[in-house]
Protein backbone atom coordinates (compact mmCIF):
# COMPACT_ATOMS: atom_id res chain seq x y z
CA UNK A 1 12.88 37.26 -28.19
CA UNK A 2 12.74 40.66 -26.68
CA UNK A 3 11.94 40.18 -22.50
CA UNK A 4 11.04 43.92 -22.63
CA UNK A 5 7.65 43.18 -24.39
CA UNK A 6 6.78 40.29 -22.03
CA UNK A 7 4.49 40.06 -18.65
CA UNK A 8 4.30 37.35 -16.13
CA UNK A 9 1.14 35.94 -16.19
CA UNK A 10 -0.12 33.46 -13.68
CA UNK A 11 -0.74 30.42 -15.19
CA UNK A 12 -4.42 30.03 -13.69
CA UNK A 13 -5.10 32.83 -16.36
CA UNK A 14 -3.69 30.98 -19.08
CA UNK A 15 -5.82 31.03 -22.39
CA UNK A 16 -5.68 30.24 -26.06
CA UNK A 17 -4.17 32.86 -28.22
CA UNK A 18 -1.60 33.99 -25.89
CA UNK A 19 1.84 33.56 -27.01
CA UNK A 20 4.27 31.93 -24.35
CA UNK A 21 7.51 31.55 -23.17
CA UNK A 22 8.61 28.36 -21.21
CA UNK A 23 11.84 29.57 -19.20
CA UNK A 24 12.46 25.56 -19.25
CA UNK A 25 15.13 23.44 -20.44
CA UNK A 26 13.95 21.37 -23.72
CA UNK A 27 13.79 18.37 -21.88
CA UNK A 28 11.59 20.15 -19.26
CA UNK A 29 8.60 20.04 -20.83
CA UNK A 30 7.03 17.87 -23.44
CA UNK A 31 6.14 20.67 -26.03
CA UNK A 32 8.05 21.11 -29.59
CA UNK A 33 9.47 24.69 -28.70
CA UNK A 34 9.68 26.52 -25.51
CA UNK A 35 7.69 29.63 -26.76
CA UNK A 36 4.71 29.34 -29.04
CA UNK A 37 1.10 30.29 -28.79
CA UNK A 38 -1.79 28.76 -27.29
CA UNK A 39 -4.36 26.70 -29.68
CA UNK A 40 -5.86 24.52 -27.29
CA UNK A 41 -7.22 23.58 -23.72
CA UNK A 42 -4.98 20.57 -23.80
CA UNK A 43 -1.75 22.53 -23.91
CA UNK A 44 -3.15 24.73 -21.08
CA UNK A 45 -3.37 21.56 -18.72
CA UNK A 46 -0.24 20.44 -19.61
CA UNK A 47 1.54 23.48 -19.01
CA UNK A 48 -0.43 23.55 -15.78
CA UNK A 49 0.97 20.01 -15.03
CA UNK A 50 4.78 21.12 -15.45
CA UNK A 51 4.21 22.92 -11.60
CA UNK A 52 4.84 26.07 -12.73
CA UNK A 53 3.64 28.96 -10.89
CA UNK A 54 4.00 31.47 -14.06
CA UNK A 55 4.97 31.86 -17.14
CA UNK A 56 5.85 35.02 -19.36
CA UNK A 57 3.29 36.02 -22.32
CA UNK A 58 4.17 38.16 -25.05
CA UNK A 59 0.75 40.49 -25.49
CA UNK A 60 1.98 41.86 -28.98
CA UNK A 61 2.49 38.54 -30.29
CA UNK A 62 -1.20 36.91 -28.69
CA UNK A 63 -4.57 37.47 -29.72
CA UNK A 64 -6.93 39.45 -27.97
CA UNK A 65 -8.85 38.19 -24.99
CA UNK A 66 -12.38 35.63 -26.27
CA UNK A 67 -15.33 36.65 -24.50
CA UNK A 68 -15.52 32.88 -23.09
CA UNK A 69 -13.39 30.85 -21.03
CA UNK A 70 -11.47 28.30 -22.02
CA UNK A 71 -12.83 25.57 -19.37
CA UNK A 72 -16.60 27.06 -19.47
CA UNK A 73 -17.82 23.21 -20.77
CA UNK A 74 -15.80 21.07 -18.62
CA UNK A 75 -16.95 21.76 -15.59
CA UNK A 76 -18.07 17.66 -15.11
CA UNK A 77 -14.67 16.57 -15.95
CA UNK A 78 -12.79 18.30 -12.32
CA UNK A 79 -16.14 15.91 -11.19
CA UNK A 80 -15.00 13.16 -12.89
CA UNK A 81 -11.81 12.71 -11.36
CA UNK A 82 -9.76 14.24 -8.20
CA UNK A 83 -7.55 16.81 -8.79
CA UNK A 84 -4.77 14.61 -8.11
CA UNK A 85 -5.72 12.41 -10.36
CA UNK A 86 -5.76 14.83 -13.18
CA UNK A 87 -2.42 15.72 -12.03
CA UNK A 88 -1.02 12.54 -12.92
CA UNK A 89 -2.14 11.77 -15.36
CA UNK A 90 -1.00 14.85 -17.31
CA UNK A 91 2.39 14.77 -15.93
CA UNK A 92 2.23 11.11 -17.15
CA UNK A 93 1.63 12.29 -20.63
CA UNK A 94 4.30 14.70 -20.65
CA UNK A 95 6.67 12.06 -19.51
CA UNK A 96 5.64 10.39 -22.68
CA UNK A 97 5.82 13.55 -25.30
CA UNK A 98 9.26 14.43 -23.87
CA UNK A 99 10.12 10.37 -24.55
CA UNK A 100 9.04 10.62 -28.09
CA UNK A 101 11.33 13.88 -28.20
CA UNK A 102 14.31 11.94 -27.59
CA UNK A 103 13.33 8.89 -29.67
CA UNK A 104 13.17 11.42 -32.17
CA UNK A 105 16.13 13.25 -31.79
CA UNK A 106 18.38 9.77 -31.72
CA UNK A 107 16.37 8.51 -34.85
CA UNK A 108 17.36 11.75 -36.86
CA UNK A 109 21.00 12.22 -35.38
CA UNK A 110 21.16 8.14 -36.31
CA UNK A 111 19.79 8.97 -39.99
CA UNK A 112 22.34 11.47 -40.59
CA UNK A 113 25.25 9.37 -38.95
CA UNK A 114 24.34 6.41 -41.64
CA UNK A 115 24.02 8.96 -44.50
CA UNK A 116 27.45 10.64 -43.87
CA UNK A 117 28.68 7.15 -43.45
CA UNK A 118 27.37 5.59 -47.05
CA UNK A 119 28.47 8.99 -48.32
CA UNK A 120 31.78 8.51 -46.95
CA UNK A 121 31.83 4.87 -48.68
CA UNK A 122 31.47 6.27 -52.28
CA UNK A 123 34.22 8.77 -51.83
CA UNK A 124 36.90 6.37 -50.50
CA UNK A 125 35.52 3.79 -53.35
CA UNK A 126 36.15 6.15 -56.17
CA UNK A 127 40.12 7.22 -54.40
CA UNK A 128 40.74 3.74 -54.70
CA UNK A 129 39.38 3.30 -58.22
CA UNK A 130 41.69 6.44 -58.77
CA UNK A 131 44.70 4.80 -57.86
CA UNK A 132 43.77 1.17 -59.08
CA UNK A 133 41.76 1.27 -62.03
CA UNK A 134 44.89 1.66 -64.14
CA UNK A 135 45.86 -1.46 -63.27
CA UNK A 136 43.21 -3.47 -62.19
CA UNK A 137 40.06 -1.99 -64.20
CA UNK A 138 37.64 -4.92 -64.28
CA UNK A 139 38.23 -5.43 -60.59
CA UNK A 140 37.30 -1.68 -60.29
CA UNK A 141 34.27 -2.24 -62.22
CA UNK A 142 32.76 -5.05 -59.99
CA UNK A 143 33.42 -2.74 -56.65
CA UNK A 144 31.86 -0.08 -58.50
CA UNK A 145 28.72 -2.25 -60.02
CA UNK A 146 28.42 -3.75 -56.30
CA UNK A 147 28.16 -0.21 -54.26
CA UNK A 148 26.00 1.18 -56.77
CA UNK A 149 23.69 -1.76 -57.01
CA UNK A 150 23.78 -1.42 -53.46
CA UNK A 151 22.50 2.56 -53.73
CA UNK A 152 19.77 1.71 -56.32
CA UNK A 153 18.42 -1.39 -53.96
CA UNK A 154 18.18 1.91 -50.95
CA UNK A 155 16.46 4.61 -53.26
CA UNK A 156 13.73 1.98 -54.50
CA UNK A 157 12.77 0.69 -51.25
CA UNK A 158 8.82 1.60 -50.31
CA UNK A 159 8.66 5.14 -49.53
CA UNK A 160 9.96 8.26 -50.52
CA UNK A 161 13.49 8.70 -50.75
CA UNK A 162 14.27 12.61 -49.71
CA UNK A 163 17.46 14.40 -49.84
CA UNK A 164 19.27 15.02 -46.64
CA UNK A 165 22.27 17.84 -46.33
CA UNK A 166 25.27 16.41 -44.56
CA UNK A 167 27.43 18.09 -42.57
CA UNK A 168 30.15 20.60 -43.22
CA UNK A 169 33.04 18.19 -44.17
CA UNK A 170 31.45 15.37 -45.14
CA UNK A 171 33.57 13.05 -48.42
CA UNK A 172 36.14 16.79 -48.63
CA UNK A 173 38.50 16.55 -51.69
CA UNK A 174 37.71 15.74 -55.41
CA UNK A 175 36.03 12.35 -55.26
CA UNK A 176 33.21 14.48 -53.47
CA UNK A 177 31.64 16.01 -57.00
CA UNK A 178 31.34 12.27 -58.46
CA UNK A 179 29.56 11.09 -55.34
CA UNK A 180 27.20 14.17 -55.22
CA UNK A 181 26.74 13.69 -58.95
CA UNK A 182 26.22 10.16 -58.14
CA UNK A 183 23.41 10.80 -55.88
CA UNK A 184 21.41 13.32 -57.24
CA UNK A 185 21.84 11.43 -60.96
CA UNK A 186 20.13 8.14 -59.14
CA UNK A 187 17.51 10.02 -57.77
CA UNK A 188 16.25 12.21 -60.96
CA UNK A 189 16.93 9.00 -63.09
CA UNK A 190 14.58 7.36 -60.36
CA UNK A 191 12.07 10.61 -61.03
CA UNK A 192 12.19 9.83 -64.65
CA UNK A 193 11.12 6.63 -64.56
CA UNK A 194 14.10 4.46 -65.36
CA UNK A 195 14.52 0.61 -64.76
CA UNK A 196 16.39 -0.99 -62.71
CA UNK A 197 19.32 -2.07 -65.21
CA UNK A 198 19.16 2.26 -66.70
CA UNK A 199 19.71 3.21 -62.78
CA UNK A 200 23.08 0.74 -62.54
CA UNK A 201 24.10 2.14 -65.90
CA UNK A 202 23.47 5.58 -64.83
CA UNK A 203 25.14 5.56 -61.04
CA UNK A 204 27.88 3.71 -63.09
CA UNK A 205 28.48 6.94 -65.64
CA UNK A 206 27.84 9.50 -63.07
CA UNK A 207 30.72 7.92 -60.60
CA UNK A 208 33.08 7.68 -63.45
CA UNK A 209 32.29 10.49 -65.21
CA UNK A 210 35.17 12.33 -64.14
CA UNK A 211 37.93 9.83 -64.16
CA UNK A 212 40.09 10.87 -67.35
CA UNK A 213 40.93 14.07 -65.30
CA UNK A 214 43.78 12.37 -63.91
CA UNK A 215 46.01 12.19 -67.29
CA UNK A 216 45.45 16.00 -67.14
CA UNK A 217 48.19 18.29 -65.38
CA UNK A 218 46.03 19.33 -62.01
CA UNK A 219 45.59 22.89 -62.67
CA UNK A 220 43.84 21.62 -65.93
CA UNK A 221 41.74 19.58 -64.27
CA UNK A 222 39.13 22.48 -63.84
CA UNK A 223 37.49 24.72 -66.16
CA UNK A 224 38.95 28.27 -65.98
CA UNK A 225 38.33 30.64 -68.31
CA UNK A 226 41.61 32.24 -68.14
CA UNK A 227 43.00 29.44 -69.94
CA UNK A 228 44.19 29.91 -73.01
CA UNK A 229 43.21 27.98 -76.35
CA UNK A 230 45.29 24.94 -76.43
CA UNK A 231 45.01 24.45 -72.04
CA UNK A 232 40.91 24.46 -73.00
CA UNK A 233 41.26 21.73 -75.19
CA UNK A 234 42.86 19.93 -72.76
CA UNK A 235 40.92 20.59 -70.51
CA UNK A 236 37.92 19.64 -72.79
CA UNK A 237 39.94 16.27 -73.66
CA UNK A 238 38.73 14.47 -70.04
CA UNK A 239 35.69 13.74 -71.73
CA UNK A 240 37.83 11.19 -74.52
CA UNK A 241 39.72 10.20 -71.50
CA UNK A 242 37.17 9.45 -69.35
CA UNK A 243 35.29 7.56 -72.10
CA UNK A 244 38.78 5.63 -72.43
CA UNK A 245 38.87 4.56 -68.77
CA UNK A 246 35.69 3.54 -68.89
CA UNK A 247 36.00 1.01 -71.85
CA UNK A 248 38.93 -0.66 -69.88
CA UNK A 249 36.96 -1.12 -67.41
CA UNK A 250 34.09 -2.60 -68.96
CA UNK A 251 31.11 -0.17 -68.85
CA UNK A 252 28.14 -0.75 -70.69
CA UNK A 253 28.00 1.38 -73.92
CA UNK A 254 25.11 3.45 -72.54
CA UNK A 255 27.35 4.16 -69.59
CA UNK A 256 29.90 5.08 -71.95
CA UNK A 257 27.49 7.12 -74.42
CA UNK A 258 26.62 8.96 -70.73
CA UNK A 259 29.93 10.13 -70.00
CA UNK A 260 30.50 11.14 -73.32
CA UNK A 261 27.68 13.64 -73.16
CA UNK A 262 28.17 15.10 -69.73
CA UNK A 263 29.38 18.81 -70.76
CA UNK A 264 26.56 18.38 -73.80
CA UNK A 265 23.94 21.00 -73.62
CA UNK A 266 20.51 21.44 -75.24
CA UNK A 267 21.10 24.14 -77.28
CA UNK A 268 24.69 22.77 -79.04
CA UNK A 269 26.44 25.09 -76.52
CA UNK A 270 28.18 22.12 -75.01
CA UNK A 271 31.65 19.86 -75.95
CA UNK A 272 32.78 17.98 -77.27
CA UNK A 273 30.69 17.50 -79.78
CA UNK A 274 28.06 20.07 -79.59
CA UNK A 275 25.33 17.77 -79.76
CA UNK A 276 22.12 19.49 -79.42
CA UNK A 277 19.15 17.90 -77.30
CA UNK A 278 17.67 15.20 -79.73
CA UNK A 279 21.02 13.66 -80.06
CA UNK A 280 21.28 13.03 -76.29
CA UNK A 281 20.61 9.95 -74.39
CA UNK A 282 18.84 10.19 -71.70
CA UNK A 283 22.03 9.65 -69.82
CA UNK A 284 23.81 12.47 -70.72
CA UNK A 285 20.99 14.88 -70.62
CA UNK A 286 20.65 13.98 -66.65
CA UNK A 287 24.42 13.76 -66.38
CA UNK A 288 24.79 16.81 -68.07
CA UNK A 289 22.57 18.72 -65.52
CA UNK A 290 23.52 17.16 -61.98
CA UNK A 291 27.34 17.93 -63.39
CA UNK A 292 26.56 21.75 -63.72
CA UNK A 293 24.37 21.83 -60.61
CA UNK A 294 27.03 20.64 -58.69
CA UNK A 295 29.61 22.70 -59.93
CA UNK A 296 27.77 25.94 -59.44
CA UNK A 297 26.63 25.07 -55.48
CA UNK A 298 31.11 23.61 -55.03
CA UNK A 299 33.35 25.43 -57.48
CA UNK A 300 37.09 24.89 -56.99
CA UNK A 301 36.78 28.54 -55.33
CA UNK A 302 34.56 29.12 -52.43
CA UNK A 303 33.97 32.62 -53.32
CA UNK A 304 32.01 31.81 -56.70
CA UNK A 305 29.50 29.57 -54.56
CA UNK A 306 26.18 29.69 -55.41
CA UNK A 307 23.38 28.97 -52.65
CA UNK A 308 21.16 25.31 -54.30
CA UNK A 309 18.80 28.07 -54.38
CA UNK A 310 20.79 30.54 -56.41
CA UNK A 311 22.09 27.96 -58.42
CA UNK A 312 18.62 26.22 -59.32
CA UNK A 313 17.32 29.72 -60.08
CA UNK A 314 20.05 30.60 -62.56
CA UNK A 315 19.58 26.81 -64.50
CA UNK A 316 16.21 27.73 -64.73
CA UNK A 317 15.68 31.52 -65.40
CA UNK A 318 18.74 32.12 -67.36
CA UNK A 319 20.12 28.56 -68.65
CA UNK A 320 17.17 26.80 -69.47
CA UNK A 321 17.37 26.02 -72.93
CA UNK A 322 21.15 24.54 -71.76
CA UNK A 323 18.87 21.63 -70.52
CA UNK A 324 16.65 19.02 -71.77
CA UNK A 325 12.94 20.11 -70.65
CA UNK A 326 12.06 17.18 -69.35
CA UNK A 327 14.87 16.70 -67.30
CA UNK A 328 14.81 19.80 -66.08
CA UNK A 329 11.16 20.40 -64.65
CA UNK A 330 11.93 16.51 -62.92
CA UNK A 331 15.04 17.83 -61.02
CA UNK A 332 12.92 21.07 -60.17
CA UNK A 333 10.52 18.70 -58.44
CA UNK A 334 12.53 16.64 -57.04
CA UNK A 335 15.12 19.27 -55.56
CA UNK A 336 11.96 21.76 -54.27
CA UNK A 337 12.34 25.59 -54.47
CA UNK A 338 14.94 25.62 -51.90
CA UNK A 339 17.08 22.63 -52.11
CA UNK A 340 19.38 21.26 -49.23
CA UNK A 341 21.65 23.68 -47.70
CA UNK A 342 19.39 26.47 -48.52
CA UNK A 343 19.18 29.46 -46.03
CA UNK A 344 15.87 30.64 -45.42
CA UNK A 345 13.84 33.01 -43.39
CA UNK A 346 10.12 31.89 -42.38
CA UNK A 347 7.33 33.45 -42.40
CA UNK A 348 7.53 34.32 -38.54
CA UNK A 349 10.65 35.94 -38.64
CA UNK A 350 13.00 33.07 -37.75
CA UNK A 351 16.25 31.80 -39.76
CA UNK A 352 16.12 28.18 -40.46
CA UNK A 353 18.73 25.93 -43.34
CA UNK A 354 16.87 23.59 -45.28
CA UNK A 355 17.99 20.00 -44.74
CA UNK A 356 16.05 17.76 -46.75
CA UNK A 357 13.22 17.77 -49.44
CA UNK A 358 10.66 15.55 -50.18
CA UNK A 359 9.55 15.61 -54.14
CA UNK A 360 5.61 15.57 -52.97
CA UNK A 361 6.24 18.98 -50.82
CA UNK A 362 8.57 21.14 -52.67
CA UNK A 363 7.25 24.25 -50.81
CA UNK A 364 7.83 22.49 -47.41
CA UNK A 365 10.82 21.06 -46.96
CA UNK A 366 12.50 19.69 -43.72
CA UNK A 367 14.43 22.54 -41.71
CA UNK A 368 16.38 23.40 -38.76
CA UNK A 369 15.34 26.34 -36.90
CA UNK A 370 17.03 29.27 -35.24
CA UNK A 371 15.81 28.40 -31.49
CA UNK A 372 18.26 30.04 -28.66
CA UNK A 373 16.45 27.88 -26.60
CA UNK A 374 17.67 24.62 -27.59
CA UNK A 375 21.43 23.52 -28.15
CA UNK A 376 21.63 22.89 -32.16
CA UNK A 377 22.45 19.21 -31.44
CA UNK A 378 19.70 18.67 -29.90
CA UNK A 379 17.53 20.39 -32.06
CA UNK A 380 14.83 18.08 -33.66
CA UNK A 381 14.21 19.11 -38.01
CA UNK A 382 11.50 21.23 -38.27
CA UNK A 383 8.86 19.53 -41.44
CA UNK A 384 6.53 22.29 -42.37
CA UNK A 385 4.59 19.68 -43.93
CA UNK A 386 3.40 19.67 -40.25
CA UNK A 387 3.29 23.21 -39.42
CA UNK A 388 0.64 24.76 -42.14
CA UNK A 389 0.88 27.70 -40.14
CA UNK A 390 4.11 28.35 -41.20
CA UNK A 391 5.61 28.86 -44.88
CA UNK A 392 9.48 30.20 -46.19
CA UNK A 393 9.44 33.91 -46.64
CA UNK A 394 12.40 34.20 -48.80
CA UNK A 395 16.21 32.68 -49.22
CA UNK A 396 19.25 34.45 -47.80
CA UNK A 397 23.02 34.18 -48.36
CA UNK A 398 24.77 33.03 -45.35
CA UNK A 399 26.82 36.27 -45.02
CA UNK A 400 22.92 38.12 -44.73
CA UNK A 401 22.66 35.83 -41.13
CA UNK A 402 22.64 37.70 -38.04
CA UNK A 403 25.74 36.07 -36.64
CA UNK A 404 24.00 34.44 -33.64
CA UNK A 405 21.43 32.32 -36.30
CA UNK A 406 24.84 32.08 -38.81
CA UNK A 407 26.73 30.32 -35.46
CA UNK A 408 23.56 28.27 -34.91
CA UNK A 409 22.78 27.02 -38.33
CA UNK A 410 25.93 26.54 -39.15
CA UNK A 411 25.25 26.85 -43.13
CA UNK A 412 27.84 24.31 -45.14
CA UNK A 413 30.29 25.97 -47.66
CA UNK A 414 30.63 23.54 -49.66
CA UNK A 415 27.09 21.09 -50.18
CA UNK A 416 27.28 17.63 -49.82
CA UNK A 417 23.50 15.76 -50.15
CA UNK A 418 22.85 11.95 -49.77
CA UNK A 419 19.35 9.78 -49.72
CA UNK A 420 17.48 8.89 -46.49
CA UNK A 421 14.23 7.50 -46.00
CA UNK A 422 12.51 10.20 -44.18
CA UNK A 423 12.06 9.48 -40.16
CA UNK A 424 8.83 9.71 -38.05
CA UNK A 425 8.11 13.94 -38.43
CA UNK A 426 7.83 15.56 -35.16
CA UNK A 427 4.88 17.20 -33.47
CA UNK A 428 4.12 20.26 -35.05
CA UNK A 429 5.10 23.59 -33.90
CA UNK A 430 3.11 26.46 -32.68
CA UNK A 431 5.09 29.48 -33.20
């Protein structure tokens, strides 16, 4: 924020509708952000109980003067109660707000810590299944079966389960695509409706889905469309062998029919048997979609990363009839308009990354916020459930970040999304 368009202002002539700055620490005061605007007489004694002599306003950013004052009613209440009184009490309050703050901030650091670990539990499952399930595939299965009974159990507990971003590094390496696919399959097969016993068989076929692309020579283990006739046929042979390595180990035939399908599209465009979208299980039509989101947001090269935004937008404007209809208006919903690890500006300027989504809000997501103010560890997610006020203006590519927000935000390179159960949402913010 520009100091050049800012006045001191004593804070005895404090009002609502001017814009402030708090040149405090975050833990200084008990208020959301350190600059915001002033909606209310409350905020004007607390500020007033902080022991500040002044603070600096931003006139182009507040409204204009109201003919009234702001304490014109409440003359009984100075009456009421001595000055001192008042005092404490307010101070006493803002003791508590900045409490909540940091109850707050450990809940949602704690969230993240036990999402990046569960993560971190499916990847180093499915490098040991890698290594093992040649040789011991039933004991594979029941490891498998257990952590992924274990995920369905989390996603239908009471309450909404959202998506939550994890940090840059989070399950790196190959075994991360099968436990984003993993996830997000779970959580549009819970959107779709599907029993218990369909959501094992599902987070079974979405784990494994993959795991014939280890009797392939590694730089077949990707699609590339440099590669000539007879590499793309091995490359589209993972599918038998992952059907293979799944009947050793056990998998239920609609786990099995699921992997089958997973590079099946709608339209007959898919392999290996360019099955078109009635002769899809349900299975295959969600594996089929989570597999190509993922891709898309983590290819093997950086450079040909999509944003979740750009790659939802291109499923849906320009590969839609890839995708069963269905399935694809649920994962809409359930991912929002700007999915997790979206960049974003808001509608008052500032640069935020989307960190989680709820399915009821998919304009308002959960975000972190450019604030200069406040260290990015400490900052607390920003729901705009809670600030109406406020709304996403458009998405950005990382590289369109000033580099001060791009430092701050820290946006992810390569996307890596678990489940939480969302935490208490913070005050809202007046900015």
């Amino acid at each position: 924020m520009d100091d050049k368009t800012s006045q001191l202002i004593d804070v005895g002539q404090l009002r609502r509708g001017l814009f402030i700055q708090l040149d405090l620490g975050w833990m200084d005061h008990p208020f959301p952000r350190g600059s915001f605007k002033i909606t209310s007489s409350d905020q004007i004694r607390t500020i007033r109980a902080l022991g500040l002599r002044q603070v600096r306003y931003f006139p182009d950013r507040s409204d204009p003067e109201e003919p009234h004052s702001d304490f014109g009613g409440e003359s009984g209440f100075g009456a009421a109660r001595s000055e001192q009184d008042v005092q404490d009490r307010l101070q006493a309050e803002a003791r508590a707000l900045q409490a909540q703050r940091r109850q707050q901030l450990a809940a949602q650091q704690a969230s993240l810590r036990h999402c990046e670990q569960r993560f971190g539990e499916v990847v180093q499952l499915y490098r040991r299944v890698v290594d093992e399930a040649p040789v011991r595939p039933v004991a594979m299965r029941e490891q498998c079966e257990a952590l992924v009974a274990g995920c369905v159990a989390e996603i239908l507990v009471d309450g909404e389960a959202t998506i939550r971003l994890l940090s840059e590094g989070a399950g790196e390496g190959q075994a991360a695509h099968p436990a984003n696919t993993m996830v997000l399959a779970l959580l549009l097969g819970r959107a779709l409706g599907l029993p218990v016993h369909g959501l094992a068989d599902l987070g079974m076929a979405a784990l494994l889905h993959d795991l014939g692309k280890q009797q392939l020579p590694t730089h077949l283990r990707m699609r590339d469309e440099r590669h000539s006739a007879q590499e793309m046929a091995l490359y589209q042979s993972h599918v038998h062998e992952s059907v293979k390595a799944g009947r050793r180990m056990g998998l239920s035939a609609w786990a099995l029919q699921s992997i089958a399908q997973h590079h099946e599209m709608a339209d007959g465009s898919g392999f290996p048997a360019g099955l078109q979208g009635p002769d899809m299980g349900t299975g295959g039509k969600v594996l089929a979609l989570v597999n190509r989101y993922d891709r898309l947001c983590n290819p093997p090269l950086g450079t040909q990363a999509l944003t979740p935004h750009e790659a939802l937008a291109l499923m849906f404007a320009r590969h839609k009839a890839c995708f069963d209809g269905e399935v694809l208006g649920a994962f809409i919903r359930m991912m929002g308009v700007y999915p997790p690890g979206s960049v974003v500006q808001l509608s008052n300027e500032r640069f935020a990354l989307v960190v989680s989504v709820n399915s009821t809000r998919p304009l308002k997501p959960r975000v972190l916020v450019h604030d200069p103010a406040v260290p990015p560890e400490q900052a607390l997610i920003l729901d705009l459930e809670s600030a109406p006020e406020q709304g996403i203006r458009r998405s950005l590519k990382p590289a369109q970040l000033p580099a001060a927000a791009r430092a701050y935000l820290a946006p992810v390179a390569r996307v890596r999304c678990f489940y939480e159960h969302q935490p208490p949402t913070p005050a809202p913010v007046a900015a």
